[in-house]
Protein backbone atom coordinates (compact mmCIF):
# COMPACT_ATOMS: atom_id res chain seq x y z
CA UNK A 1 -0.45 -14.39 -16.79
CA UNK A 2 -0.42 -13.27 -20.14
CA UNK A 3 -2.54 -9.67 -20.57
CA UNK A 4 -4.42 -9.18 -24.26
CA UNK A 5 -5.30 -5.15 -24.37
CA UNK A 6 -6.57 -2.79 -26.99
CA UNK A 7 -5.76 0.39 -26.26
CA UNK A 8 -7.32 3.78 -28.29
CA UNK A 9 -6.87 7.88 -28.31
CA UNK A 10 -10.37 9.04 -27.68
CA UNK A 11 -11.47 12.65 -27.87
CA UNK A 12 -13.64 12.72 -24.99
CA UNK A 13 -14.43 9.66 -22.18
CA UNK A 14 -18.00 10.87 -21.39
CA UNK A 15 -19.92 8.71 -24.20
CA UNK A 16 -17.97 5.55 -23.59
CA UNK A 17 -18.76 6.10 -20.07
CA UNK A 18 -22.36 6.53 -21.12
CA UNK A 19 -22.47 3.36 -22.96
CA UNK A 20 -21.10 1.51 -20.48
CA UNK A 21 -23.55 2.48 -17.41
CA UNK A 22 -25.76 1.81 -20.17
CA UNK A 23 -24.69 -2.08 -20.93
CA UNK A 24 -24.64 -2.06 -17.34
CA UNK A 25 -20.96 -2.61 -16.53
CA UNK A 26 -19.84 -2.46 -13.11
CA UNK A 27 -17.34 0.10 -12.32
CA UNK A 28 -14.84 -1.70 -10.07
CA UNK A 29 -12.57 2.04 -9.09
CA UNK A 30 -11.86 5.02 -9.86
CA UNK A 31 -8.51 6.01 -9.03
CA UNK A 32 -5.29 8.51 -9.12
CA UNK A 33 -2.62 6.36 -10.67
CA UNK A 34 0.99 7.43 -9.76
CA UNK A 35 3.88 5.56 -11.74
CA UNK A 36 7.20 4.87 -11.73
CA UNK A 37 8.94 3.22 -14.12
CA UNK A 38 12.66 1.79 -13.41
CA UNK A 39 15.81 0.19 -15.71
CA UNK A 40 17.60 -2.34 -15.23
CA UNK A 41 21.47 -1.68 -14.36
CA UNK A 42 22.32 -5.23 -16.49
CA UNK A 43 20.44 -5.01 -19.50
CA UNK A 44 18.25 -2.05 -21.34
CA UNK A 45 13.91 -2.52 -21.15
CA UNK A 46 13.79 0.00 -23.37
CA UNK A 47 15.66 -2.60 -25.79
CA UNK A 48 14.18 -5.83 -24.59
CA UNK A 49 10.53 -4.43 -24.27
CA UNK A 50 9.96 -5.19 -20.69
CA UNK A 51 8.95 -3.00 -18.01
CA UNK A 52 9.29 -2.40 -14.50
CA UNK A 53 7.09 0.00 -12.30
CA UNK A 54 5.88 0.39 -9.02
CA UNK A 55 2.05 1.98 -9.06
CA UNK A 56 1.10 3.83 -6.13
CA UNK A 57 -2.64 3.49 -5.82
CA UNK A 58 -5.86 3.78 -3.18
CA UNK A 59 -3.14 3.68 -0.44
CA UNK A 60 -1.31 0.55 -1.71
CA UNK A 61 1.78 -0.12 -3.68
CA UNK A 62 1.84 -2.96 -6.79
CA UNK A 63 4.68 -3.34 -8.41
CA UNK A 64 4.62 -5.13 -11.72
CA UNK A 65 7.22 -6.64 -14.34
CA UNK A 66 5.60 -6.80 -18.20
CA UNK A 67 7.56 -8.94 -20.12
CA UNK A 68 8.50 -8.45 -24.00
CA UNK A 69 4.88 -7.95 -26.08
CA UNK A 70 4.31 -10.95 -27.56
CA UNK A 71 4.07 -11.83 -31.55
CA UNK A 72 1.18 -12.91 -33.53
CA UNK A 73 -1.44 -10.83 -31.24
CA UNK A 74 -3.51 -8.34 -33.14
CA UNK A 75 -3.47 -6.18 -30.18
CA UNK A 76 -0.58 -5.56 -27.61
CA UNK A 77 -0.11 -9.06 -25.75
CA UNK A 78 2.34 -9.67 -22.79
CA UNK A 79 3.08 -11.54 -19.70
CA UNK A 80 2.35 -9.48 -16.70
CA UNK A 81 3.06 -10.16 -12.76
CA UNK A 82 2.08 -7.84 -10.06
CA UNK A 83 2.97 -8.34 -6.32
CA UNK A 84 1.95 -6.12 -3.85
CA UNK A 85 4.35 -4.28 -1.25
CA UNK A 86 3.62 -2.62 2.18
CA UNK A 87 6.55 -0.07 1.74
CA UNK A 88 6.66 1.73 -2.15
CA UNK A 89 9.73 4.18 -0.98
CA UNK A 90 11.42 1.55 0.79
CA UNK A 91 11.49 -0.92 -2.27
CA UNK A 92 12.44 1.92 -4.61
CA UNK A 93 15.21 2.66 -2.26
CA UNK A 94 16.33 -1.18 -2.59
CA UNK A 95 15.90 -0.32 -6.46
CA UNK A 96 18.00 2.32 -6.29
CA UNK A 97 20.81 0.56 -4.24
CA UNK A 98 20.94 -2.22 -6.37
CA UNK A 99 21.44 0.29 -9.64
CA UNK A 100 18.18 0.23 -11.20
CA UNK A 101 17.59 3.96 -12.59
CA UNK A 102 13.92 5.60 -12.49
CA UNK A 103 12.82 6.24 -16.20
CA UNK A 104 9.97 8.34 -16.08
CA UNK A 105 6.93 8.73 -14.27
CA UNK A 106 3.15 8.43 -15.63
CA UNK A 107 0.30 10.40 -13.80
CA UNK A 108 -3.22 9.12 -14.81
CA UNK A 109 -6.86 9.36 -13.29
CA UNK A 110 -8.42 5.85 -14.39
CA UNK A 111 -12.01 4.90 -14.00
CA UNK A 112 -11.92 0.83 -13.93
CA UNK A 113 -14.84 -1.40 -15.31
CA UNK A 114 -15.91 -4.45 -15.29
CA UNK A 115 -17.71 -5.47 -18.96
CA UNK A 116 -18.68 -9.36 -19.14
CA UNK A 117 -15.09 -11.18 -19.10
CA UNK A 118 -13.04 -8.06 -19.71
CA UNK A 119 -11.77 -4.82 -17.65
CA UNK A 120 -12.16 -1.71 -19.21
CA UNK A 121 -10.46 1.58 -18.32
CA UNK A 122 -10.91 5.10 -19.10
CA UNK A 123 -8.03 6.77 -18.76
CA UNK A 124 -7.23 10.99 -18.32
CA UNK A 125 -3.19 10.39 -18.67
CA UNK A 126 -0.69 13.52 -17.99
CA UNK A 127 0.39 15.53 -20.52
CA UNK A 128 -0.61 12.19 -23.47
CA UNK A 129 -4.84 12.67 -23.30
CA UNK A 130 -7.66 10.65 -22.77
CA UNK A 131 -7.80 6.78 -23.81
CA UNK A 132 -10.18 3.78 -23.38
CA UNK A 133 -8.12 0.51 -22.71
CA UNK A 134 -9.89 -3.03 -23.18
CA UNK A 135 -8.46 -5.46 -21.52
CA UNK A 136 -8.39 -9.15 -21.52
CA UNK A 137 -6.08 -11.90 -18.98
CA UNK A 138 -5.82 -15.63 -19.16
CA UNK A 139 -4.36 -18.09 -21.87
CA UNK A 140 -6.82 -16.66 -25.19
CA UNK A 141 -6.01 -17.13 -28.46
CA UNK A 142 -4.91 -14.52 -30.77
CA UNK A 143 -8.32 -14.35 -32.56
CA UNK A 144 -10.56 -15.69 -29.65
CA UNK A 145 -9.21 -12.69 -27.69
CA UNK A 146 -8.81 -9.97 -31.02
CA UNK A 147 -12.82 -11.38 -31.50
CA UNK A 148 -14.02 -10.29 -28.17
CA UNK A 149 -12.17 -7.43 -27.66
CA UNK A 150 -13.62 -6.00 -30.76
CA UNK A 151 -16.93 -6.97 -29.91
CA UNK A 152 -16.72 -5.20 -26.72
CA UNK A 153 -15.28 -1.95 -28.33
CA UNK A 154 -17.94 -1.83 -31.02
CA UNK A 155 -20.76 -2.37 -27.99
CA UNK A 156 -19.25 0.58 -26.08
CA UNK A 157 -18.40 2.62 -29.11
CA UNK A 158 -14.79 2.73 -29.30
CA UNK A 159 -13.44 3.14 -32.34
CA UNK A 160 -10.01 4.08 -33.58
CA UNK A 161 -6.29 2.85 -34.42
CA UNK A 162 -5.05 0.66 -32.04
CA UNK A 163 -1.95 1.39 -29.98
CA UNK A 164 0.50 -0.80 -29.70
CA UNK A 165 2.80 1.74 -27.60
CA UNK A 166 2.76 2.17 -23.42
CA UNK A 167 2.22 5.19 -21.64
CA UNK A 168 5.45 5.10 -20.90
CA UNK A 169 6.83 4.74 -24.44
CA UNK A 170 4.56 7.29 -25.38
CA UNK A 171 5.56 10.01 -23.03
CA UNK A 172 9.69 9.52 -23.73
CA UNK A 173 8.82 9.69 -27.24
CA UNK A 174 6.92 12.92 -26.79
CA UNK A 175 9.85 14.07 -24.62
């Protein structure tokens, strides 16, 4: 499933949260977010722009693969797949045996909502700040999705430079 997101620096969460109890938007979660990101022993993410973590959230483990961001998407675009696992340590264990090395890890608080067809999150993120991420999945269009995720931004007042970046490339470029 490809994932279409616009993610911006905010200064302070409180009047996007405003604005969206005010639109009425559901909120889905809120959540501690605990992540950790692997390599690959065979070839370098950091190089081919894919990903690999394993989220520990609400008692349950995800662990997700993001593929390369894709071209020609005004916002960051990339194929995503999650699949959920009963035993986090365990798998990282099996991660570790098979010579996959942990990267870094993200800490974030993240308040999830639910905004016509799009997720929203606020996000409090560990040592980066705070940040609104808009959120779009399914087979859009570049400008279809760029259209509607700025139309939902303006609604909720978000307004800023759009970052192309991860968390996770943010925080090793910070370190």
């Amino acid at each position: 499933m490809l994932e279409i997101e616009l993610k911006v620096r905010v200064p302070d969460l409180a009047p996007i949260r405003e604005r969206l109890r005010d639109l009425h938007a559901d909120q889905t979660d809120r959540t501690y977010e605990h992540d950790v990101y692997y390599n690959a022993p065979h070839r370098d993410f950091g190089d081919t722009d894919e990903a690999l973590r394993v989220r520990y959230s609400n008692g349950q483990v995800i662990v997700t693969y993001k593929g390369a961001k894709v071209p020609g998407f005004d916002f960051k675009a990339r194929e995503e797949i999650n699949v959920r696992v009963d035993d986090g340590p365990g798998f990282e264990n099996i991660l570790d045996r098979l010579g996959f090395r942990k990267t870094e890890v993200v800490d974030k608080v993240r308040e999830y909502y639910r905004y016509g067809e799009a997720s929203v999150a606020l996000d409090e993120v560990k040592e980066l700040g705070s940040f609104v991420e808009i959120e779009l999945t399914g087979d859009e269009t570049s400008s279809a999705a760029a259209g509607k995720i700025n139309a939902i931004a303006e609604k909720i007042g978000v307004d800023g430079e759009a970052i192309l970046s991860s968390y996770l490339e943010m925080l090793l470029a910070k370190r």
